[in-house]
Protein backbone atom coordinates (compact mmCIF):
# COMPACT_ATOMS: atom_id res chain seq x y z
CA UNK A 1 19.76 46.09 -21.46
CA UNK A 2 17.12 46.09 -23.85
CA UNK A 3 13.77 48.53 -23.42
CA UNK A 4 11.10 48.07 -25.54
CA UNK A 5 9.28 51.20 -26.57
CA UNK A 6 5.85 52.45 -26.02
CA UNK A 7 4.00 50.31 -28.80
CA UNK A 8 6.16 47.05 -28.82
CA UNK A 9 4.39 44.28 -28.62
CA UNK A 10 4.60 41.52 -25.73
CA UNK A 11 4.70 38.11 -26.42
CA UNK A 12 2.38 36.04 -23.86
CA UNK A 13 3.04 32.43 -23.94
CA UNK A 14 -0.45 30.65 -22.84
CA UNK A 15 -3.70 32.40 -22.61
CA UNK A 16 -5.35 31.76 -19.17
CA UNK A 17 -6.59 34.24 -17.22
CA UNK A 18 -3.19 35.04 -15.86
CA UNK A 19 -2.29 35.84 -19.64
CA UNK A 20 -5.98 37.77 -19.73
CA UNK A 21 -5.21 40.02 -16.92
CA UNK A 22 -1.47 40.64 -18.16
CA UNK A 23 -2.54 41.54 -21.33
CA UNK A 24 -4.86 44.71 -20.18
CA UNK A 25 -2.07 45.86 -17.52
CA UNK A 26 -0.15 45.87 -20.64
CA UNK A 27 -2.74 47.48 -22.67
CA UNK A 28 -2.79 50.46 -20.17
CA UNK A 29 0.65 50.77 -20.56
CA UNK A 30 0.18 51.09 -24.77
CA UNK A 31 1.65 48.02 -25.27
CA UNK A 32 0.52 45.52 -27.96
CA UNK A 33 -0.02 41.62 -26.79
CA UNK A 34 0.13 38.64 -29.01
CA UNK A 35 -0.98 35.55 -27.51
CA UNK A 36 0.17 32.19 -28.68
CA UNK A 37 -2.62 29.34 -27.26
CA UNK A 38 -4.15 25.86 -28.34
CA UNK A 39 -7.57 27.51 -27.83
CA UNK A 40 -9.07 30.92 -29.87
CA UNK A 41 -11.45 31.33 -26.70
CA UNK A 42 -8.92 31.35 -23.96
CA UNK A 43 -9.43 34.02 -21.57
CA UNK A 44 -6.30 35.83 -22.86
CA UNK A 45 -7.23 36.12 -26.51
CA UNK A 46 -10.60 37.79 -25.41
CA UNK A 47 -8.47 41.03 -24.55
CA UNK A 48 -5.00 40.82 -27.14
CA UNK A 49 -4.53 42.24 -30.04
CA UNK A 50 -3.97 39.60 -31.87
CA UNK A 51 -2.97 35.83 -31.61
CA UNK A 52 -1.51 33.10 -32.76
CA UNK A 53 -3.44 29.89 -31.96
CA UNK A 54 -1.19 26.80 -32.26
CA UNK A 55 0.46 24.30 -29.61
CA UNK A 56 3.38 25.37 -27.15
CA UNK A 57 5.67 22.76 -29.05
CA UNK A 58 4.40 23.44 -32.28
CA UNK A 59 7.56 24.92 -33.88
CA UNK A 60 5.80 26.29 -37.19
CA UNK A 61 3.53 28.12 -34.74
CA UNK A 62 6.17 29.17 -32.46
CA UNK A 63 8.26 30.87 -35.33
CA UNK A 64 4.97 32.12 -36.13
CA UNK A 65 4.66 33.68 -32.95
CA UNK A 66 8.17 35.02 -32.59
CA UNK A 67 8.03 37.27 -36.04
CA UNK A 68 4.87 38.91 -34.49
CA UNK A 69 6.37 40.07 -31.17
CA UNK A 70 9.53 41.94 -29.48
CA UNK A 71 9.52 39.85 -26.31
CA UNK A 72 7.74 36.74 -24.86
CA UNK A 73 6.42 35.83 -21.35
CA UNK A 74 4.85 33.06 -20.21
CA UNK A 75 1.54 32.90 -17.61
CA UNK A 76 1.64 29.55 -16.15
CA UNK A 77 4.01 26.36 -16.01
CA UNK A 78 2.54 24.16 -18.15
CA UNK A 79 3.80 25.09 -21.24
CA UNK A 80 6.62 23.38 -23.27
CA UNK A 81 10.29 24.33 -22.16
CA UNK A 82 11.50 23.28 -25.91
CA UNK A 83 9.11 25.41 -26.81
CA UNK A 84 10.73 28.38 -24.90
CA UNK A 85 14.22 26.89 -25.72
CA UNK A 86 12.94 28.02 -29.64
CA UNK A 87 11.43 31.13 -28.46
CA UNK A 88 14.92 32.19 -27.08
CA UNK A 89 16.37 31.69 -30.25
CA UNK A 90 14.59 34.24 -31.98
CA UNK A 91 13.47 36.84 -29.48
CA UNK A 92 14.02 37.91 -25.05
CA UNK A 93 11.62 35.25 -23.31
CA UNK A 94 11.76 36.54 -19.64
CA UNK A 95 11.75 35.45 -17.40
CA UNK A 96 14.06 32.57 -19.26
CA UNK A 97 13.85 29.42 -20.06
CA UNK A 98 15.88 27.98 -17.12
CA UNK A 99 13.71 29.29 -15.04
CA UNK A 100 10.21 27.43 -16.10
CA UNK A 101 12.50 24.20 -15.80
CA UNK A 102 13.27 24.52 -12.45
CA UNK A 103 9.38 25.90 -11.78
CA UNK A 104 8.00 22.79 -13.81
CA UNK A 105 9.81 19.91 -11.94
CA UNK A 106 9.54 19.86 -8.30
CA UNK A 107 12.49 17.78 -7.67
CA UNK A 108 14.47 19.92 -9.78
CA UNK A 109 12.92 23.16 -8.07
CA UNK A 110 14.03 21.80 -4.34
CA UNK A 111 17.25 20.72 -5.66
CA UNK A 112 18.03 23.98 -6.85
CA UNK A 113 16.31 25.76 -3.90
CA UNK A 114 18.50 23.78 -1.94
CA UNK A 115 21.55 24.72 -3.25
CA UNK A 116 20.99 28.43 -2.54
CA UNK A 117 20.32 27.72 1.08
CA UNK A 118 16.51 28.25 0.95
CA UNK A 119 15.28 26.01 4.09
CA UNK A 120 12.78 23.54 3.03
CA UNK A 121 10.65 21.21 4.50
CA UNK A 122 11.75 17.62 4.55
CA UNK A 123 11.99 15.75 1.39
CA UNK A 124 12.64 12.66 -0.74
CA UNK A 125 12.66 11.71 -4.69
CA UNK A 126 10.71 8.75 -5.38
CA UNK A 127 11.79 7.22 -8.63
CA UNK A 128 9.69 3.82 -7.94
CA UNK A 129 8.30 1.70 -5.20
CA UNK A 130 10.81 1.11 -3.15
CA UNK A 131 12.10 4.28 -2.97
CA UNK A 132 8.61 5.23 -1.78
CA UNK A 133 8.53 2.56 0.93
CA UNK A 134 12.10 4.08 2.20
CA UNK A 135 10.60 7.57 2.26
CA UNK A 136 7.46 6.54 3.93
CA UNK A 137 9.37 4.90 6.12
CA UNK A 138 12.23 8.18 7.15
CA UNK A 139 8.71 10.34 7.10
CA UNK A 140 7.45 8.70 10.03
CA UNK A 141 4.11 8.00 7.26
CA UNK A 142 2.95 11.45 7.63
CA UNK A 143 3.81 12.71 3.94
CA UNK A 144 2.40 14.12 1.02
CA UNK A 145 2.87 12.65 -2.48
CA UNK A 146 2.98 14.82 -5.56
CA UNK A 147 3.60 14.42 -9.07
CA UNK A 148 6.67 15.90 -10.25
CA UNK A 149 5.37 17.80 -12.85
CA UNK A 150 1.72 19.49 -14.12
CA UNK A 151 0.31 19.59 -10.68
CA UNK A 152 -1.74 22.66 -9.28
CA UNK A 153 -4.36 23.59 -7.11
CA UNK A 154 -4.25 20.00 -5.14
CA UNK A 155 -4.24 17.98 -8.20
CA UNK A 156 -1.82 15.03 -8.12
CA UNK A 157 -1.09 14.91 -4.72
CA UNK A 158 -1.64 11.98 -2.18
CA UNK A 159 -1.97 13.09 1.61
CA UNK A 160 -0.65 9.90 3.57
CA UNK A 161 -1.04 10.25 7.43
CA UNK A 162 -0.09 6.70 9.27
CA UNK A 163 1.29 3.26 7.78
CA UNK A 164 -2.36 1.91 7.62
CA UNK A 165 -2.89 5.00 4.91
CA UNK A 166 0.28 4.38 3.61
CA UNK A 167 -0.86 0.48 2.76
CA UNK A 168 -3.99 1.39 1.09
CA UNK A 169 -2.46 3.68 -1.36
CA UNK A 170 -2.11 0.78 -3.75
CA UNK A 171 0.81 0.41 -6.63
CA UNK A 172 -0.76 2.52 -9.80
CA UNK A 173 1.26 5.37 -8.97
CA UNK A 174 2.27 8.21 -11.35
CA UNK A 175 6.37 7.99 -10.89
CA UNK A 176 8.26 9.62 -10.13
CA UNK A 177 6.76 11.46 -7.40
CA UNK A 178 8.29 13.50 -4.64
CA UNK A 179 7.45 13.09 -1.16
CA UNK A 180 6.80 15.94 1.65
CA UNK A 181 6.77 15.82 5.09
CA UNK A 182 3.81 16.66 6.81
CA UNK A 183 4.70 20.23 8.74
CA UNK A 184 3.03 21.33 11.51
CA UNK A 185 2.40 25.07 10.30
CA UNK A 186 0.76 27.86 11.68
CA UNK A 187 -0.18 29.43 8.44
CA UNK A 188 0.94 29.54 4.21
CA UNK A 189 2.05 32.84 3.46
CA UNK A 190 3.39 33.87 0.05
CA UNK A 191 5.64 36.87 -1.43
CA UNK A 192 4.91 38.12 -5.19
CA UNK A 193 8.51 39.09 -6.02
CA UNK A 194 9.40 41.20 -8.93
CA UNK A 195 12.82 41.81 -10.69
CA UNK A 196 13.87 44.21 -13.38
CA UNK A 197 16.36 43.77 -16.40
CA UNK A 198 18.54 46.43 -14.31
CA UNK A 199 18.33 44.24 -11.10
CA UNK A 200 15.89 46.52 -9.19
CA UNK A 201 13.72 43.95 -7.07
CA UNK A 202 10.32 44.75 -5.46
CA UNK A 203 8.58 42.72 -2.74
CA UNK A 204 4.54 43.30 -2.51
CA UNK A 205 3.69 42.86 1.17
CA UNK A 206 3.43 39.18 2.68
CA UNK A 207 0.12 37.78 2.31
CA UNK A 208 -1.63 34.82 4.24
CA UNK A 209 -3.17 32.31 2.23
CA UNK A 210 -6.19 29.75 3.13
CA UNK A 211 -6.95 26.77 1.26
CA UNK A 212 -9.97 24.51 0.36
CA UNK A 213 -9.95 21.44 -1.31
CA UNK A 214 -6.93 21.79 -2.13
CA UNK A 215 -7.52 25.34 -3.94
CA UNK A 216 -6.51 28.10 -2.70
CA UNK A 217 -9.83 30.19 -1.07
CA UNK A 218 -8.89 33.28 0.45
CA UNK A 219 -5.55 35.59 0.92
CA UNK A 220 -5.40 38.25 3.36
CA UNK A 221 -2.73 41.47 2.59
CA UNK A 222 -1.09 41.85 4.86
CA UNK A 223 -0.13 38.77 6.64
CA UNK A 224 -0.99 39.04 10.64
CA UNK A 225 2.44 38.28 11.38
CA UNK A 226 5.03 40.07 12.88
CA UNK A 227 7.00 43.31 10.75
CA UNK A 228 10.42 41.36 11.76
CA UNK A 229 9.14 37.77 9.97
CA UNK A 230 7.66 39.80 7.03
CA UNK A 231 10.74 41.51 6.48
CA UNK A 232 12.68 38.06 6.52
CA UNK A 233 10.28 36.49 4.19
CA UNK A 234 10.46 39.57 2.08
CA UNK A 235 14.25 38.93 2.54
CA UNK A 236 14.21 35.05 1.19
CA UNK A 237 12.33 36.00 -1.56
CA UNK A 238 14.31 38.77 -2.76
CA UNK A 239 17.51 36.04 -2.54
CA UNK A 240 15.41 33.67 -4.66
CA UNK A 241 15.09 35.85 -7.51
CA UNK A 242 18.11 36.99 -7.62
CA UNK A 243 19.59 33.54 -7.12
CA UNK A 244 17.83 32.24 -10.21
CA UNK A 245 18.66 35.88 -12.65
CA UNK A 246 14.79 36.52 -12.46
CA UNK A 247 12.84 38.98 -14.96
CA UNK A 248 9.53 39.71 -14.21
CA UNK A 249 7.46 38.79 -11.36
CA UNK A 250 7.63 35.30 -9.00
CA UNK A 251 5.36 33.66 -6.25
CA UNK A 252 6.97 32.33 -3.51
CA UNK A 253 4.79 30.51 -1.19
CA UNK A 254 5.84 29.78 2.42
CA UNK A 255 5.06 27.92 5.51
CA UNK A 256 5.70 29.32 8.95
CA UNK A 257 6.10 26.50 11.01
CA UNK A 258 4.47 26.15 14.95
CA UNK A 259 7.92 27.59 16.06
CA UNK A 260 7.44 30.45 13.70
CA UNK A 261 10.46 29.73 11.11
CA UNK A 262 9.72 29.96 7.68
CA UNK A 263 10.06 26.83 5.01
CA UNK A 264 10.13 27.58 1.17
CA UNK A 265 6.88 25.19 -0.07
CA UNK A 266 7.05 26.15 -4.00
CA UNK A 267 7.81 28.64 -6.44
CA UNK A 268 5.87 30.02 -9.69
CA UNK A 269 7.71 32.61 -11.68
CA UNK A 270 4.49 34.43 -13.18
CA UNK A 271 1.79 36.41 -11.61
CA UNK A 272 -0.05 33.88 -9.19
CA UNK A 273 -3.46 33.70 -7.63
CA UNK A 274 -2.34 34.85 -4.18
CA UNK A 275 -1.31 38.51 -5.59
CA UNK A 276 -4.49 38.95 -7.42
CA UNK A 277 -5.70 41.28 -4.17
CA UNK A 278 -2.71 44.08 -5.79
CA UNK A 279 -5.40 45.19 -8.69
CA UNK A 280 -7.47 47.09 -5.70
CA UNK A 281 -5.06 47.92 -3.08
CA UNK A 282 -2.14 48.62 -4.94
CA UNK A 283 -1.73 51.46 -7.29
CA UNK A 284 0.92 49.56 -9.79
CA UNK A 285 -0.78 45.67 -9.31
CA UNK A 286 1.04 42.73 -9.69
CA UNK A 287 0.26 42.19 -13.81
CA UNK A 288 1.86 46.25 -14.36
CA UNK A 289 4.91 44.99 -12.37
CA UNK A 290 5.80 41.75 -14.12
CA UNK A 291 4.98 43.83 -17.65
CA UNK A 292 7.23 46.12 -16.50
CA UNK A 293 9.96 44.24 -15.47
CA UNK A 294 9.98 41.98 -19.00
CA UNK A 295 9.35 45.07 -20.93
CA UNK A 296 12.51 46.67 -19.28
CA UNK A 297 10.64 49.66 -17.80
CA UNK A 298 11.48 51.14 -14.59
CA UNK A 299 10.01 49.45 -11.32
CA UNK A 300 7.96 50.89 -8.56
CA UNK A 301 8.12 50.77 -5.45
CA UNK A 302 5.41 47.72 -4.59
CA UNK A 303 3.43 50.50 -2.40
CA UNK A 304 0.08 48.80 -0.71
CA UNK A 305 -2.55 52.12 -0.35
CA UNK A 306 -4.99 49.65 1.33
CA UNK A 307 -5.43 46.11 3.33
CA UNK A 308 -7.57 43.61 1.13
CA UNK A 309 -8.89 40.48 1.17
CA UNK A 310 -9.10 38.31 -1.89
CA UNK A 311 -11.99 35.62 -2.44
CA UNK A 312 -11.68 33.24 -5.24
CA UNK A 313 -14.93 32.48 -7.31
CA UNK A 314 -14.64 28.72 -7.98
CA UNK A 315 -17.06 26.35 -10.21
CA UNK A 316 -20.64 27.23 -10.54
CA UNK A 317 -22.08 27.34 -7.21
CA UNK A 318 -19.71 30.72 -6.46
CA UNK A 319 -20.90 32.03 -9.75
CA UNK A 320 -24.34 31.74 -9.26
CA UNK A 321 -23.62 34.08 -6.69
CA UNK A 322 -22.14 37.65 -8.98
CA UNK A 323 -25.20 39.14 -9.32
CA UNK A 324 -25.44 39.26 -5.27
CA UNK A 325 -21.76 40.33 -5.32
CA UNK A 326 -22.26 43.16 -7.83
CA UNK A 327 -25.41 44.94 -5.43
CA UNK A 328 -22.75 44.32 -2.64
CA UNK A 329 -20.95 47.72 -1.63
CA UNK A 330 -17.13 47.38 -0.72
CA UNK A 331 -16.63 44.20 -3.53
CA UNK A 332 -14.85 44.27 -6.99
CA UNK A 333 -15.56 41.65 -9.22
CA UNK A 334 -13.01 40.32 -11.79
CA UNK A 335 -14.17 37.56 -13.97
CA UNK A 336 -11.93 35.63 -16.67
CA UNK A 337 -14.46 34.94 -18.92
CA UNK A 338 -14.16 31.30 -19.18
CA UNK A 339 -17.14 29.84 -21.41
CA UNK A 340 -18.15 26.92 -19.03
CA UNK A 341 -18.20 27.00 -14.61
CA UNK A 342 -17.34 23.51 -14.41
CA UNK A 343 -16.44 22.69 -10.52
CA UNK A 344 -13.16 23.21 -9.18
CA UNK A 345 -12.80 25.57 -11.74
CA UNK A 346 -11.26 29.60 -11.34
CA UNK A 347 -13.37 31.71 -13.21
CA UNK A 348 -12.75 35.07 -11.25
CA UNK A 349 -11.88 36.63 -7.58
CA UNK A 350 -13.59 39.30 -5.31
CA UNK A 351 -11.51 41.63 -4.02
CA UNK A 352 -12.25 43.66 -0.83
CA UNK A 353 -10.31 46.49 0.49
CA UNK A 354 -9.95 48.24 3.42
CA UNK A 355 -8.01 51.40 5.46
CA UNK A 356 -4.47 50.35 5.84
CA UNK A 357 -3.99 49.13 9.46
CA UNK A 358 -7.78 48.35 9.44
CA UNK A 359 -8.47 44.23 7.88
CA UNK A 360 -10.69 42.96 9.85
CA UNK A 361 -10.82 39.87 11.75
CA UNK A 362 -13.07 36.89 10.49
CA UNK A 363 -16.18 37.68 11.47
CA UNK A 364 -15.77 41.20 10.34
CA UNK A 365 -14.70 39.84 6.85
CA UNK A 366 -17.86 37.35 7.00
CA UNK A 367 -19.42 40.24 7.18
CA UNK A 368 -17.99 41.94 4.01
CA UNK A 369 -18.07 39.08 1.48
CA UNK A 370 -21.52 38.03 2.70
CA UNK A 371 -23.33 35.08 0.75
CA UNK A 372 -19.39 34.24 -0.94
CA UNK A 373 -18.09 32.87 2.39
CA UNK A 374 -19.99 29.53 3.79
CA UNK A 375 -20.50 30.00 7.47
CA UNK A 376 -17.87 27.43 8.73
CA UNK A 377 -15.26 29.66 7.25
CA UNK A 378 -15.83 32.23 9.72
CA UNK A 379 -14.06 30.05 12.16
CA UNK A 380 -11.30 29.02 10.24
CA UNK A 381 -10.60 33.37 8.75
């Protein structure tokens, strides 16, 4: 087991705001962070130390890259595998390789999910058209289409509901695709997962996500479900990263079904929008466990001091509203500082807290993010 020393520096493979927000948990620790990115004004290179600005398949930049740092992470999918494959050559990427290949193809991520006995929800590949008319078909037409690959935050997906839907989708479709039963669930929960190079694992508590448009909106910590289906999400989780030899930190996101089950929807081994409520509630947040756990320092236990609600800021309308949020008591602003609010676009979060055993219900949280939630949300909290 290898522990890098106060001073190392950390490799961060893309330079979102995921990177960004790694990068100063890091920092605290006195860590170094070289970034390697397509673009000198990413979010992440505003805080590193240093960076090397080059393409994730770019193998004079990746060498590059390598020399400069003692170990490499990665903060989102969407980077090149053969670029990690290099990486590994040269210096510990963690989490590995294998695991952003599973991440970065769905059918490849519920195959292997499968395999480990992680209950999904029903499912067929769809290599071409007919395959797609024999899923529609064993679907009863209530499916969603994705994209196997580079799809997040509701792009490349296709919501089909009856066979008259179904007809009108057309035949320019991205293939292969994967196609998802529509389940009837009674909420999307998630688990931020964390596992060390000596196989320590930490859960952070359950959290309940809301969507819209496709993005997620809001996350509540903790989850209003019961202790016994926390614990076994908590539980499924835990398998998962052990089942794939995780280091560092994972999102697993969740449905729990009208019957109150639980179905694994997706996994993203990184720090992940849903755990972004951890920086105020948490003393050791999500970003200072998943630099822990790639760094090889010891783990924490994933101790929640307060409940919290987490409120995206997407596109330009939401901020066009920080200078109300910063005379609001109770709110902490955290803002990437991405150059242009185009819409649809993250460019920071809100985070509320309050007593443990005291989040309120939605009118009460309404209440607290003021002029940041529209007023039809209050009935959907």
């Amino acid at each position: 087991m290898t522990v890098l020393p106060f001073g190392a520096t950390l490799g961060i493979v893309g330079g979102g705001q995921l990177g960004r927000m790694s990068a100063m948990a890091a920092a605290r620790l006195g860590f170094r962070v070289h970034v390697l990115t397509p673009d000198i004004d990413s979010p992440a290179c505003e805080v590193a130390s240093s960076a090397t600005i080059g393409d994730y398949d770019d193998e004079v930049a990746l060498r590059d890259f390598a020399e400069h740092v003692d170990a490499v992470t990665f903060e989102f999918e969407n980077v090149s595998a053969h670029g990690l494959r290099i990486l590994e050559s040269i210096k510990p990427v963690r989490p590995a390789g294998a695991v952003l290949e599973i991440s970065q193809d769905r059918i490849a991520e519920k195959r292997r999910l499968s395999e480990i006995g992680a209950a999904l929800a029903p499912w067929r590949e769809v290599p071409d058209a007919a395959a797609l008319a024999a899923a529609a078909e064993a679907l009863d037409y209530r499916l969603i289409l994705k994209t196997t690959r580079f799809g997040y935050d509701g792009k490349g997906q296709f919501r089909i509901r009856d066979a008259e839907e179904f007809a009108a989708l057309g035949t320019d479709l991205p293939y292969p695709l994967v196609a998802e039963g529509i389940v009837d669930f009674e909420r999307e929960i998630s688990v931020m997962v964390a596992r060390g190079l000596d196989g320590d694992v930490r859960c952070f508590d359950v959290t309940e996500n809301r969507h819209r448009n496709g993005i997620l909106d809001l996350s509540l910590a903790p989850a209003p479900i019961p202790p016994a289906l926390a614990a076994q999400a908590q539980s499924m989780a835990r398998h998962i990263a052990e089942s794939l030899d995780l280091i560092g930190i994972m999102g697993v996101e969740m449905f729990v079904d009208a019957r109150g089950g639980l179905l694994i929807n997706e996994i993203a081994p990184r720090p992940h929008n849903s755990g972004h409520w951890t920086m105020n509630a948490c003393l050791v947040d999500q970003f200072e466990m998943h630099v822990r756990a790639v760094l090889g320092l010891p783990l924490p236990e994933a101790t929640r001091h307060s409940d919290a609600v987490m409120k995206n800021l997407i596109g330009p309308d939401d901020m066009a509203l920080c200078d109300a949020v910063l005379r609001m008591p109770g709110l902490a602003l955290h803002l990437y500082g991405k150059d242009e609010a185009r819409p649809g676009r993250k460019m920071g979060h809100v985070n509320a807290i309050f007593p443990r055993g005291a989040l309120p219900g939605p009118f009460g949280i309404a209440a607290v993010l003021g002029p940041l939630v529209e007023p039809v949300v209050s009935e959907d909290i």
